[in-house]
Protein backbone atom coordinates (compact mmCIF):
# COMPACT_ATOMS: atom_id res chain seq x y z
CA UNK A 1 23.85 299.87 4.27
CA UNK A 2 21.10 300.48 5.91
CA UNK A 3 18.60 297.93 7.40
CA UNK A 4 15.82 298.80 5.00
CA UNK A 5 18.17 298.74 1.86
CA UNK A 6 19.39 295.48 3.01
CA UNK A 7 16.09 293.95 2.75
CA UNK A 8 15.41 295.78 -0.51
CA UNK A 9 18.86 294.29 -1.69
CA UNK A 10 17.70 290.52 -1.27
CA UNK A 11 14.20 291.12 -2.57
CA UNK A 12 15.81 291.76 -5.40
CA UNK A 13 18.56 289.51 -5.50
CA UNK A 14 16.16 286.37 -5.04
CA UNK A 15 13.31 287.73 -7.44
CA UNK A 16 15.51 288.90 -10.46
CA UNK A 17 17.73 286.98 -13.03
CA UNK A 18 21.19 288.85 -12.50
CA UNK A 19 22.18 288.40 -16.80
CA UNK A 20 18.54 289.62 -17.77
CA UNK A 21 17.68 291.86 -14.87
CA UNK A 22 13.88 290.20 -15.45
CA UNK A 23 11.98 288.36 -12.78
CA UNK A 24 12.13 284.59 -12.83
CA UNK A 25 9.02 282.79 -12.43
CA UNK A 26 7.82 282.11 -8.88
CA UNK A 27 8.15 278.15 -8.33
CA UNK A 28 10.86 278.11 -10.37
CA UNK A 29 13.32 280.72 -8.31
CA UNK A 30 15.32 279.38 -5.71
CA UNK A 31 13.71 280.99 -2.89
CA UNK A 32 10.81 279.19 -3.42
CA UNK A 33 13.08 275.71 -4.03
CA UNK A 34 11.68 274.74 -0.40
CA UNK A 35 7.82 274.39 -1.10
CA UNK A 36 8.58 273.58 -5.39
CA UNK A 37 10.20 270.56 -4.11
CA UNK A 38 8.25 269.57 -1.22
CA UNK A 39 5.80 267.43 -2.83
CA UNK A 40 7.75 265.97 -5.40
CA UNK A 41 10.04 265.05 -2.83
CA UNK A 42 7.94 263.42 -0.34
CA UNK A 43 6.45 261.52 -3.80
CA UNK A 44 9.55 259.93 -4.21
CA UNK A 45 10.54 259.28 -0.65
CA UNK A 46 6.98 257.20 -0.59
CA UNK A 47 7.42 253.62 1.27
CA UNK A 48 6.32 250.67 -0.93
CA UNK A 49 6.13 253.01 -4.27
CA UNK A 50 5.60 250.64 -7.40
CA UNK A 51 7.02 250.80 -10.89
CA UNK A 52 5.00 253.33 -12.14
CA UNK A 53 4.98 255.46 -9.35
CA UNK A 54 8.37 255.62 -9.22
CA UNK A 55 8.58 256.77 -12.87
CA UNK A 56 6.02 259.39 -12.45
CA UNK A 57 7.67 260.95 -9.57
CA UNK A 58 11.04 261.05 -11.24
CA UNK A 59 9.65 262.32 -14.27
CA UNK A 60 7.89 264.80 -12.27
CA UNK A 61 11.65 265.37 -10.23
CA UNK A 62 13.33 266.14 -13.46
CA UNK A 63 10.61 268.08 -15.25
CA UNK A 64 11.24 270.48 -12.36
CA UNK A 65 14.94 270.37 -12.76
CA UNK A 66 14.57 271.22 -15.82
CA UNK A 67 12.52 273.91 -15.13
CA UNK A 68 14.44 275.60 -12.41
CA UNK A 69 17.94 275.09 -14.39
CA UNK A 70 16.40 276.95 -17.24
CA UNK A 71 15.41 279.71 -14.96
CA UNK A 72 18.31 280.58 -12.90
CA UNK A 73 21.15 279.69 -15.75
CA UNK A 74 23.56 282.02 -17.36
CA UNK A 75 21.63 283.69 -20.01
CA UNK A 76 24.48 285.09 -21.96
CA UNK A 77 24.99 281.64 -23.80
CA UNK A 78 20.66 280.86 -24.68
CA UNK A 79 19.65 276.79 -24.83
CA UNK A 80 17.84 276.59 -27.91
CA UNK A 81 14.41 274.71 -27.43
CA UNK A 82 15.95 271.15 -29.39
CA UNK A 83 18.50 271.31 -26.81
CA UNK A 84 16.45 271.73 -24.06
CA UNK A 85 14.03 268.94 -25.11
CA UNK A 86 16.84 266.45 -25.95
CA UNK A 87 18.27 267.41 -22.36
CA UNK A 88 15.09 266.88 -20.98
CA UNK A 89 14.62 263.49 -22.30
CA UNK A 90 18.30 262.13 -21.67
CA UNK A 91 17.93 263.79 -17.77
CA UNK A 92 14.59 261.63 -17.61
CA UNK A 93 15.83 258.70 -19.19
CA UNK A 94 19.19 258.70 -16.71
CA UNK A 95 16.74 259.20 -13.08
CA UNK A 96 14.20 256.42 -14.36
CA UNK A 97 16.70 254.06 -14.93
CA UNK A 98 19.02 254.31 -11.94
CA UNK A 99 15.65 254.34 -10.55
CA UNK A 100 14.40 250.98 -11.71
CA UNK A 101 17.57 249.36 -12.15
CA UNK A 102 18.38 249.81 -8.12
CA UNK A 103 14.65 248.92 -7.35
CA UNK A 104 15.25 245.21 -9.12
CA UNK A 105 18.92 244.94 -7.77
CA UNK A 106 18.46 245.73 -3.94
CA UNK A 107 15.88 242.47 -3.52
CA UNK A 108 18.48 240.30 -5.16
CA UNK A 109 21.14 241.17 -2.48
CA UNK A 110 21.67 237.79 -0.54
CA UNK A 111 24.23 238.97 1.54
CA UNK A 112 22.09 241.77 3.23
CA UNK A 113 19.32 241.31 6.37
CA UNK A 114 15.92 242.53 5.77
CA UNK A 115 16.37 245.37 7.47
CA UNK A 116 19.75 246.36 5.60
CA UNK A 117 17.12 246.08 2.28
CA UNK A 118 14.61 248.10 3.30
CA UNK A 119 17.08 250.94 3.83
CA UNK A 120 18.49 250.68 0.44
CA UNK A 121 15.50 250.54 -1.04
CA UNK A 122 14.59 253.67 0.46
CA UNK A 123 17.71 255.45 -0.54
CA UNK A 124 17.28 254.57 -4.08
CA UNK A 125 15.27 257.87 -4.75
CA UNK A 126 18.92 259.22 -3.57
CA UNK A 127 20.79 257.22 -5.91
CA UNK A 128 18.85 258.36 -8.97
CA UNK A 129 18.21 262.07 -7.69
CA UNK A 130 22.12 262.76 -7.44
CA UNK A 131 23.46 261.11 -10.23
CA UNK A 132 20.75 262.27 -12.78
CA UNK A 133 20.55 266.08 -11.17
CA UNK A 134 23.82 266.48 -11.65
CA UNK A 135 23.27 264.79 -15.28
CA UNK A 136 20.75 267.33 -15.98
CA UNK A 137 23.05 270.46 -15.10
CA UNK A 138 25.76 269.36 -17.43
CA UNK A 139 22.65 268.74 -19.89
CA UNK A 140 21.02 271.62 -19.83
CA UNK A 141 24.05 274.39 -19.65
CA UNK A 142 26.42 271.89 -22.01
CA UNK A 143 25.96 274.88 -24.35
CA UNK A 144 27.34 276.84 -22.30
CA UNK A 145 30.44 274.63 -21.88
CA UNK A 146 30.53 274.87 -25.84
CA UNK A 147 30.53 278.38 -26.57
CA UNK A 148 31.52 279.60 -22.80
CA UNK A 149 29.93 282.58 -21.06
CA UNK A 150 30.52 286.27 -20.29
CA UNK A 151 33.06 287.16 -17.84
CA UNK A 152 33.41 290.42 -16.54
CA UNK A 153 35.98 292.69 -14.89
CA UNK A 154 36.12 292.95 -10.94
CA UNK A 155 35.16 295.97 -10.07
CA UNK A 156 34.79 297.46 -6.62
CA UNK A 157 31.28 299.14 -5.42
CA UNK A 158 32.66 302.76 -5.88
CA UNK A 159 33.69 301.84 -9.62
CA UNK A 160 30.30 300.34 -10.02
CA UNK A 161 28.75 303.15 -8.77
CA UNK A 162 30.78 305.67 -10.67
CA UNK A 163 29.81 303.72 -13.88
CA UNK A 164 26.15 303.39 -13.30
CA UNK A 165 25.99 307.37 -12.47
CA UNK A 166 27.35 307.68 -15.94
CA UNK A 167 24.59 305.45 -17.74
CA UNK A 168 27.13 302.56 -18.40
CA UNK A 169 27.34 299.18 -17.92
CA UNK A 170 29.73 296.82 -16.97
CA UNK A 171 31.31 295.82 -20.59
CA UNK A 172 32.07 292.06 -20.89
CA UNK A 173 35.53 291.10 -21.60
CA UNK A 174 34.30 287.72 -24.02
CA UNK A 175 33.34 284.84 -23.48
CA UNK A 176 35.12 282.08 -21.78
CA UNK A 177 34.60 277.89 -21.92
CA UNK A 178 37.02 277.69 -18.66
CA UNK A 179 34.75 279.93 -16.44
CA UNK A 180 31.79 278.36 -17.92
CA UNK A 181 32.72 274.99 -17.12
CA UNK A 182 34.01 276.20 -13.60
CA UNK A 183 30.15 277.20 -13.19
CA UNK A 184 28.54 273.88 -14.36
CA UNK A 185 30.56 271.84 -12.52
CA UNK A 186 29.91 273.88 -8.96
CA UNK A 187 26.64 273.94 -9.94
CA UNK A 188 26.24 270.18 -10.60
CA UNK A 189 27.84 269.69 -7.36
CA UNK A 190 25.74 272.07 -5.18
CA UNK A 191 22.66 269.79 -6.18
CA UNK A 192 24.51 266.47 -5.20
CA UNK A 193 25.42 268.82 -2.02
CA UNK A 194 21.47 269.72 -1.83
CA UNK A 195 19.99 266.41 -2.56
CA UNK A 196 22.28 264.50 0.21
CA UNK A 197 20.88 265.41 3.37
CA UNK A 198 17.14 265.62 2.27
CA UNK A 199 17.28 262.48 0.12
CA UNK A 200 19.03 260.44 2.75
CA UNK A 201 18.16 261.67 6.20
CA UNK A 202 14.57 261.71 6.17
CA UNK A 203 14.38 258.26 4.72
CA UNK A 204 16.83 256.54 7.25
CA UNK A 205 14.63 258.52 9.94
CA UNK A 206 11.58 257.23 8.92
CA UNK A 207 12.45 253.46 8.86
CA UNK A 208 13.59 253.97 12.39
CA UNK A 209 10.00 256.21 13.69
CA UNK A 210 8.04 252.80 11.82
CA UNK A 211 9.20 250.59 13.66
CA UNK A 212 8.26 252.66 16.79
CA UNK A 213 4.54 251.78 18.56
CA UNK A 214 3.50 254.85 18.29
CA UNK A 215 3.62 255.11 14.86
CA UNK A 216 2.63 251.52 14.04
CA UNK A 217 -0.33 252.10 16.03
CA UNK A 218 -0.89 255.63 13.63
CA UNK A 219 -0.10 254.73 9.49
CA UNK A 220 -2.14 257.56 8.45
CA UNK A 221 0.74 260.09 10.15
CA UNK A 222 3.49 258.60 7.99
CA UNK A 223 3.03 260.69 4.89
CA UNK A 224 2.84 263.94 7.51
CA UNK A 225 5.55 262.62 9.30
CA UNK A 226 7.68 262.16 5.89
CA UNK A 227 6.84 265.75 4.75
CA UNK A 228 7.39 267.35 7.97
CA UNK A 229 11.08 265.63 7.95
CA UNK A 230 11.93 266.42 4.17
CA UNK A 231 10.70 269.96 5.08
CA UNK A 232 13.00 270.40 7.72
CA UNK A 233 15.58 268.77 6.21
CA UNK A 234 15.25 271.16 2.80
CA UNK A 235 15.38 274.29 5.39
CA UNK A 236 18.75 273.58 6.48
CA UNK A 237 19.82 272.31 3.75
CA UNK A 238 19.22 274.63 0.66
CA UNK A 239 20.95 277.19 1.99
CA UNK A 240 24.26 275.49 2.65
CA UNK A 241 24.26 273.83 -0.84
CA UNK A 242 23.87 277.22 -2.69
CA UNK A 243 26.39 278.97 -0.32
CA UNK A 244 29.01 276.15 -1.04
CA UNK A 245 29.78 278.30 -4.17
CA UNK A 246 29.18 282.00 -4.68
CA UNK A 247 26.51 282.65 -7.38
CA UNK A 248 28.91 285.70 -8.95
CA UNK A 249 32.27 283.93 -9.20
CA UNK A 250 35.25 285.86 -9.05
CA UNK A 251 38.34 284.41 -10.16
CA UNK A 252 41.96 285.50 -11.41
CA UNK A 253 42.20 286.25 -15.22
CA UNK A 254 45.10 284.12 -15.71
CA UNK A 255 43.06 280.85 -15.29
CA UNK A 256 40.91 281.68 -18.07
CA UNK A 257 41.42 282.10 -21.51
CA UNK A 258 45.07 284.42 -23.31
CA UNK A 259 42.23 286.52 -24.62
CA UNK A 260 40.41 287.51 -21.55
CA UNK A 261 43.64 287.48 -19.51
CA UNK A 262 45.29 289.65 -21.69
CA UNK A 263 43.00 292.04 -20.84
CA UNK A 264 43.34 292.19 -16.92
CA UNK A 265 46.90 293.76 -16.03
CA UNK A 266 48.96 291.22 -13.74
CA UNK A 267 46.91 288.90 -11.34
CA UNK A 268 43.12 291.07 -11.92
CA UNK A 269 40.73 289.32 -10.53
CA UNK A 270 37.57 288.92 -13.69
CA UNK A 271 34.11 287.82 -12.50
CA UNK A 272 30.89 285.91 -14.19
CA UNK A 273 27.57 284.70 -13.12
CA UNK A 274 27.70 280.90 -12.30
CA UNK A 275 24.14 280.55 -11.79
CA UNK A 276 22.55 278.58 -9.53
């Protein structure tokens, strides 16, 4: 493959939905996760936030989820728009009160110094972010745990190509509830995976740069200082979360349904879209 096919390759790859072949909208594609969730981020991650700005930051954190789970979902099992309200509203519910429930608890902690507070209190944003992420994946795709999703067979790059010189597509084999809960739970995980380090890390690292001098003697750099760390921190970490699990799956046939294995002679190897 040449160099300038490559690049054409993951143009495409990162600007088009793989079930619809139709671009999905900018903020919302994973490409552009980095700068989507930069300011929502550093919202959350803000020393000293109050009651109400921590529920309009983690309303704002799980519209977005909700957003970008829409987009980049398997689209051969469609959320109707009840569903995706009523997922919306539980995924809210879930991050504002692990939110506000941790923020009261932590001060109440006798055992713990000071110091030991203040760190917990800043990793509360972590706390809620992980559990009610994941929360929202399950919440937004649970249809497709319900009806499952289309799996197809594993075909090598010459059979592809042979079939697309022929007009034809790759025909699904049915749907299957294993391989679509296989893909919900990876991707539930890959955000727990992807909120860890950038939740966590540039929270812990801030405590430590306030209580430097320098940056005692210079308040107004904390909020660059906090978005320069979650920045850095989201770099490195996106792309290990979403290459924890392959986007297109491949798995053997016999560990999904009779009916799709049945189709696959011995141990074929059938594939499907997890999303991401």
């Amino acid at each position: 493959m040449t160099p300038e096919l490559w690049r054409a390759k993951k143009i495409v790859d990162s600007t088009l939905h793989p079930d619809t072949g139709q671009p999905v909208f900018l903020p919302f594609r994973m490409s552009c996760f980095v700068i989507s969730n930069l300011v929502v981020t550093a919202g959350m991650l803000t020393p000293g936030l109050k009651t109400t700005g921590t529920l309009l930051w983690q309303i704002s954190n799980q519209s977005l989820n909700v957003a970008i789970n829409s987009a980049n979902a398997n689209k051969s099992t469609p959320l109707s728009t009840s569903s995706l309200a009523k997922s919306y509203f539980l995924a809210v519910s879930a991050s504002c009160s692990v939110a506000l429930g941790l923020n009261a608890l932590v001060p109440r902690l006798r055992r713990f110094s000071p110091g030991a507070k203040t760190i917990l209190t800043r990793l509360v944003p972590f706390a809620a972010v992980a559990s009610a992420g994941a929360l929202n994946v399950f919440l937004m795709r649970g249809e497709e745990i319900r009806r499952g999703i289309d799996v197809f067979p594993s075909l090598s790059p010459s059979q592809k190509a042979d079939l697309a010189k022929e007009g034809n597509d790759v025909k699904s084999l049915g749907k299957s509830k294993k391989a679509a809960t296989i893909a919900v739970a990876e991707t539930a995980l890959s955000r727990v995976l992807n909120a860890t380090p950038i939740m966590v890390l540039p929270p812990l690292i801030l405590v430590r740069l306030q209580s430097t001098k320098w940056l005692k003697r210079r308040p107004r750099l904390v909020l660059p200082v906090n978005l320069g760390l979650i920045l850095a921190t989201s770099i490195f970490a996106l792309p290990l979360a979403l290459g924890a699990f392959p986007q297109r799956q491949v798995i053997q046939a016999r560990k999904l349904e009779k009916e799709i294995a049945n189709q696959v002679d011995g141990e074929g190897m059938v594939e499907f879209n997890r999303g991401i």
